[in-house]
N, C-alpha and C. Protein backbone atom coordinates (compact mmCIF):
# COMPACT_ATOMS: atom_id res chain seq x y z
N UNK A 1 66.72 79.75 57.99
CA UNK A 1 68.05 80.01 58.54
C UNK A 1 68.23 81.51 58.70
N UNK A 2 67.95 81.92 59.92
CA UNK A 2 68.34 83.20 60.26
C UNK A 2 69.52 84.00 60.63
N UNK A 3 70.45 84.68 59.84
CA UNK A 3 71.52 84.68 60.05
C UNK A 3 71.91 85.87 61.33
N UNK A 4 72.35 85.97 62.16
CA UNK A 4 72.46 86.86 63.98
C UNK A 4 73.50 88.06 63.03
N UNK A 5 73.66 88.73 63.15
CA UNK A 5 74.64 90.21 63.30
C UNK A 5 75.46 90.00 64.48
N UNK A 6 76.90 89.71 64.39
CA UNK A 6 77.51 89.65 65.83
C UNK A 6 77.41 90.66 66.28
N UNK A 7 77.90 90.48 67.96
CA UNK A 7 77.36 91.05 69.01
C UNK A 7 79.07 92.26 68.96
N UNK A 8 78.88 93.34 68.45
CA UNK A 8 79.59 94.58 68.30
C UNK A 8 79.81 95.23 70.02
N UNK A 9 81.33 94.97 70.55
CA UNK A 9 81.77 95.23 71.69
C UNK A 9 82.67 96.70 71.50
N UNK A 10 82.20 97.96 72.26
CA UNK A 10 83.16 98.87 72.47
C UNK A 10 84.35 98.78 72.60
N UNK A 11 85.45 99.53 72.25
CA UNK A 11 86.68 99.22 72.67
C UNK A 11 87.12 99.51 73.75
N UNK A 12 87.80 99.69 75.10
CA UNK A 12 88.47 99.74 75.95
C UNK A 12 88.67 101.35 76.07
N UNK A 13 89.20 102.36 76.83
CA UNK A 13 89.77 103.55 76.93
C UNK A 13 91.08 103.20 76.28
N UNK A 14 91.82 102.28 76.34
CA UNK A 14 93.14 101.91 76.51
C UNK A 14 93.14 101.40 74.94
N UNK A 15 92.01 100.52 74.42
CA UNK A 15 92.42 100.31 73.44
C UNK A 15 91.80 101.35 72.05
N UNK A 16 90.99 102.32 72.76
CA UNK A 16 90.84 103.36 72.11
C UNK A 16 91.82 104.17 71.92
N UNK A 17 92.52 104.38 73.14
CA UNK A 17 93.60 105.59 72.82
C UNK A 17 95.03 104.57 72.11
N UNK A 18 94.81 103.50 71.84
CA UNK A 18 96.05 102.94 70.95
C UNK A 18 95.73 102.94 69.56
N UNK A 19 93.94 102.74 68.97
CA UNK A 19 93.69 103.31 68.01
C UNK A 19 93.72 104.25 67.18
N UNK A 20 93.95 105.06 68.11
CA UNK A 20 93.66 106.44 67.83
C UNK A 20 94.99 106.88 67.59
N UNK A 21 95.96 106.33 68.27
CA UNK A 21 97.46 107.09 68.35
C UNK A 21 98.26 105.94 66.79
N UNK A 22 97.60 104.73 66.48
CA UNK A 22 97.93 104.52 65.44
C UNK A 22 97.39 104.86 64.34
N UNK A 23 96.06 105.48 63.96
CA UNK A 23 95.28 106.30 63.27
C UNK A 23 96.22 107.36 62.44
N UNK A 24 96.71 108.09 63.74
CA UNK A 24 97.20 109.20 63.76
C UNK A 24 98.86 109.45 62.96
N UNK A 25 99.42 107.89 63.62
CA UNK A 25 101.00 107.82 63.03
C UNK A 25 100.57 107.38 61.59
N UNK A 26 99.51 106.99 61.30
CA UNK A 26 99.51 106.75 59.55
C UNK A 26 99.11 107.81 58.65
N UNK A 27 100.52 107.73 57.57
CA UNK A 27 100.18 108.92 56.88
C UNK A 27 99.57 108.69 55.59
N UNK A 28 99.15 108.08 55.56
CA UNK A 28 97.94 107.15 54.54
C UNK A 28 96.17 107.09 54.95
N UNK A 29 96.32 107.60 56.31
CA UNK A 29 94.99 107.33 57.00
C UNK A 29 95.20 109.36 57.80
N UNK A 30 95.12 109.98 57.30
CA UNK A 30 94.94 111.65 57.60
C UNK A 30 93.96 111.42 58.41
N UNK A 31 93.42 111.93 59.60
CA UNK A 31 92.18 112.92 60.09
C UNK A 31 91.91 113.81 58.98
N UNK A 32 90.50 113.27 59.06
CA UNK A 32 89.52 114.63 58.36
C UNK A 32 89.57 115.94 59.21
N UNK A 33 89.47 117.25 58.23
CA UNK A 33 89.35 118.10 59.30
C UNK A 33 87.64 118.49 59.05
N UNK A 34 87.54 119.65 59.63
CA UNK A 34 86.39 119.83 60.31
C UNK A 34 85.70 120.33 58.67
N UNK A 35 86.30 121.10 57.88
CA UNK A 35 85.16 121.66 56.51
C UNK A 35 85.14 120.35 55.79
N UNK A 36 86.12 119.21 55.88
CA UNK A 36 85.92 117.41 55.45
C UNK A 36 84.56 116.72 56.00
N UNK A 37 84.60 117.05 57.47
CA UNK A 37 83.79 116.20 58.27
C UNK A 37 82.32 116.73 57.75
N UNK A 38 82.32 117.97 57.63
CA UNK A 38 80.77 118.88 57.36
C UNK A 38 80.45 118.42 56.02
N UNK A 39 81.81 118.01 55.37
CA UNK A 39 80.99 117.84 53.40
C UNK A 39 80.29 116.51 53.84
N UNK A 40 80.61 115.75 54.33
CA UNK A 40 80.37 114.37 54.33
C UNK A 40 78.78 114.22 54.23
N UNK A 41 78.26 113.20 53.56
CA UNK A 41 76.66 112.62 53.50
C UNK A 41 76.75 111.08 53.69
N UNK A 42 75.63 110.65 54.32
CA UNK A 42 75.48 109.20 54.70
C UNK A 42 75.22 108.57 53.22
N UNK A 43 75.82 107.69 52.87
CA UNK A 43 75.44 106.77 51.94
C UNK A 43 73.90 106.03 52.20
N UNK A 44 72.88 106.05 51.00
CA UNK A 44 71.62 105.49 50.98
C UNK A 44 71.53 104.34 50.59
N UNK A 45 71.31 103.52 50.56
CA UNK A 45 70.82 102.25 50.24
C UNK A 45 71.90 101.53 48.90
N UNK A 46 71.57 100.61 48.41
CA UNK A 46 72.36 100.26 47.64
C UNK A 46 72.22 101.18 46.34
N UNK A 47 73.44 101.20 45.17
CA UNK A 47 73.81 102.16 44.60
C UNK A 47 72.50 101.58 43.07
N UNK A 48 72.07 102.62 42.49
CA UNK A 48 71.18 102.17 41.57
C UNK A 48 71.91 101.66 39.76
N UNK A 49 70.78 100.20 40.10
CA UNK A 49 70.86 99.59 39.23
C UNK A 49 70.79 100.32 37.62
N UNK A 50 71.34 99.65 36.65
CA UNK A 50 71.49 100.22 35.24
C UNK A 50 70.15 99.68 34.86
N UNK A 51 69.89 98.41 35.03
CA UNK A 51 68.69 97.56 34.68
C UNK A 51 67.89 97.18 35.85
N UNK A 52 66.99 98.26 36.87
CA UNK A 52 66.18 97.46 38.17
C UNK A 52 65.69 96.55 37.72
N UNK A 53 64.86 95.91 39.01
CA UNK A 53 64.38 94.79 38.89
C UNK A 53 62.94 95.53 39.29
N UNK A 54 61.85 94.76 38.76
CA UNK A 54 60.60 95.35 38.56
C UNK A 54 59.76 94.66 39.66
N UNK A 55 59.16 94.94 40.24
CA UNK A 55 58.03 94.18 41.81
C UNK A 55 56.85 93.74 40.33
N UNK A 56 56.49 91.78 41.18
CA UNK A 56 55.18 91.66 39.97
C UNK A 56 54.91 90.60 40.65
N UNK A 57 53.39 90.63 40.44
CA UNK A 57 52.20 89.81 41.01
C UNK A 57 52.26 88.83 40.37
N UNK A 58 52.59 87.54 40.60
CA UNK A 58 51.89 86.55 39.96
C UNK A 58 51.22 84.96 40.71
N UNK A 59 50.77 84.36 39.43
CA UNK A 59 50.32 83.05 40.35
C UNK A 59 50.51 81.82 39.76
N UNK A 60 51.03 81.07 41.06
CA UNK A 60 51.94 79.91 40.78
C UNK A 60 51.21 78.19 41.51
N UNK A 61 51.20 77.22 41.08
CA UNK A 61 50.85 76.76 41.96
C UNK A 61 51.66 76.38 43.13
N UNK A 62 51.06 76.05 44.84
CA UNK A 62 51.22 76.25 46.20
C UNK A 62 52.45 75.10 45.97
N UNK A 63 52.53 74.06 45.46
CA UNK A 63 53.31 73.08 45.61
C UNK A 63 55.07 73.67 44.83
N UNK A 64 54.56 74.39 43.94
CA UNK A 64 55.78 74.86 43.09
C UNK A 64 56.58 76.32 43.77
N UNK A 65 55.83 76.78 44.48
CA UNK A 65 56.14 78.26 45.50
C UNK A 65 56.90 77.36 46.47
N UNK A 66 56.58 76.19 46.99
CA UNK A 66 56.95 75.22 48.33
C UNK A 66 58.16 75.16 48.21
N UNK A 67 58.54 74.60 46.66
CA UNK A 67 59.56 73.37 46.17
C UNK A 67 60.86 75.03 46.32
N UNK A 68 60.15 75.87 45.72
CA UNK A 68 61.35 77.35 45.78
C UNK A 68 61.69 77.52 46.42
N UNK A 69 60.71 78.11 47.81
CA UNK A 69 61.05 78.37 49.09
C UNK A 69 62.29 77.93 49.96
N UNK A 70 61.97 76.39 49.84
CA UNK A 70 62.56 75.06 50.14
C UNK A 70 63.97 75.67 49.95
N UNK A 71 64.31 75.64 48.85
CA UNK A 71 65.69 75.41 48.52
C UNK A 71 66.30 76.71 49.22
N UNK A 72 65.72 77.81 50.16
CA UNK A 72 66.86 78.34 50.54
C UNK A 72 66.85 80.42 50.60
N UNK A 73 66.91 81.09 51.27
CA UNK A 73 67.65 82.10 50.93
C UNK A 73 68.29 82.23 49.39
N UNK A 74 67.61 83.25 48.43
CA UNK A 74 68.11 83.83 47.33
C UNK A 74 67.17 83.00 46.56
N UNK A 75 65.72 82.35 47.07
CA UNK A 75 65.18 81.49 45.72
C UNK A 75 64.69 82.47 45.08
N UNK A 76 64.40 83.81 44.99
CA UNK A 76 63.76 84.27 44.07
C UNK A 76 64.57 85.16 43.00
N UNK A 77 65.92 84.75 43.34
CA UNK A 77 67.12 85.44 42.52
C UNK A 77 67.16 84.02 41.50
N UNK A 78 66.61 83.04 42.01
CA UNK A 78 67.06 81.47 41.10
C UNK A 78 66.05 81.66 40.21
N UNK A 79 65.25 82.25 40.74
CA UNK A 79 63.18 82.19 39.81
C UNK A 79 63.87 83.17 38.70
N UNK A 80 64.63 83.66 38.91
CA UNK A 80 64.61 84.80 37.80
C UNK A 80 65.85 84.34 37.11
N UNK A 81 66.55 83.46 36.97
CA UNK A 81 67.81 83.06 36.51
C UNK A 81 67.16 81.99 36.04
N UNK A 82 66.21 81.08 36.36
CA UNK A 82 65.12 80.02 35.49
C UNK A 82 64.47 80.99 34.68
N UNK A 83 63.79 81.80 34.94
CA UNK A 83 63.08 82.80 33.69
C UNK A 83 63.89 82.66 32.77
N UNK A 84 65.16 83.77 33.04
CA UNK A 84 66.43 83.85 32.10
C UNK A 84 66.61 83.00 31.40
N UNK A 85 66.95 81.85 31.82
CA UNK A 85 67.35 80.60 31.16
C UNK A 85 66.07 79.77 30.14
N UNK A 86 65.00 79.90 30.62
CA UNK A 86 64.02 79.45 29.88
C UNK A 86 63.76 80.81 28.18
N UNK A 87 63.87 81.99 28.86
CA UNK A 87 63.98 82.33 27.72
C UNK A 87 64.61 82.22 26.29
N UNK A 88 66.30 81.96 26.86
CA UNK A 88 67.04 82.02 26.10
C UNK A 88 67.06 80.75 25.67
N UNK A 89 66.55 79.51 26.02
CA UNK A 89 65.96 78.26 25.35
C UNK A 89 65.14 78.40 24.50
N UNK A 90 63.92 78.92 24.42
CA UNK A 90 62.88 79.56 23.58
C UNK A 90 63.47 80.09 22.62
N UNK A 91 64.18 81.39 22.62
CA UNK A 91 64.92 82.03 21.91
C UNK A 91 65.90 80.97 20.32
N UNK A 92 66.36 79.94 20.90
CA UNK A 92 66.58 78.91 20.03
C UNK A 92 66.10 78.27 19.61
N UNK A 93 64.65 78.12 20.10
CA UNK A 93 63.61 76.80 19.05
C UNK A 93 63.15 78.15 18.16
């Protein structure tokens, strides 16, 4: 399931300059000025984790990688929430 990015349409001259002129009447929403605009830096990637998550090789059998797959977008956030959970079972015997 591949999810599309909608299709992002310019605004109008007309409905630019109504943006802009309500932009402007909000005094909650200032224009940056120009030594604002220069501090500014692009935000990088997502903000770093307290605890990353570590890249690791392993081997599973083909039928049990299948059954993961299967279930969806985010199975390898579930593989690691089964880890989790198997541990903390262990943890009690």
């Amino acid at each position: 399931m591949n999810k599309k990015r909608p299709e992002l349409t310019a605004p109008t001259a007309v409905e630019d300059d109504a943006l802009t002129a309500a932009a402007l009447a909000d005094p909650d929403n200032l224009p940056l000025d120009d030594a604002q605009l220069a501090a500014l830096r692009p935000a990088r990637g997502r903000p770093r984790l307290a605890q990353p998550k570590v890249a690791l090789t392993m081997r599973v059998d083909a039928d049990v990688l299948e059954a993961l797959k299967r279930s969806g977008p985010g199975w390898q956030t579930r593989v690691n929430s089964l880890l989790r959970n198997a541990l903390a079972l262990s943890a009690h015997h």
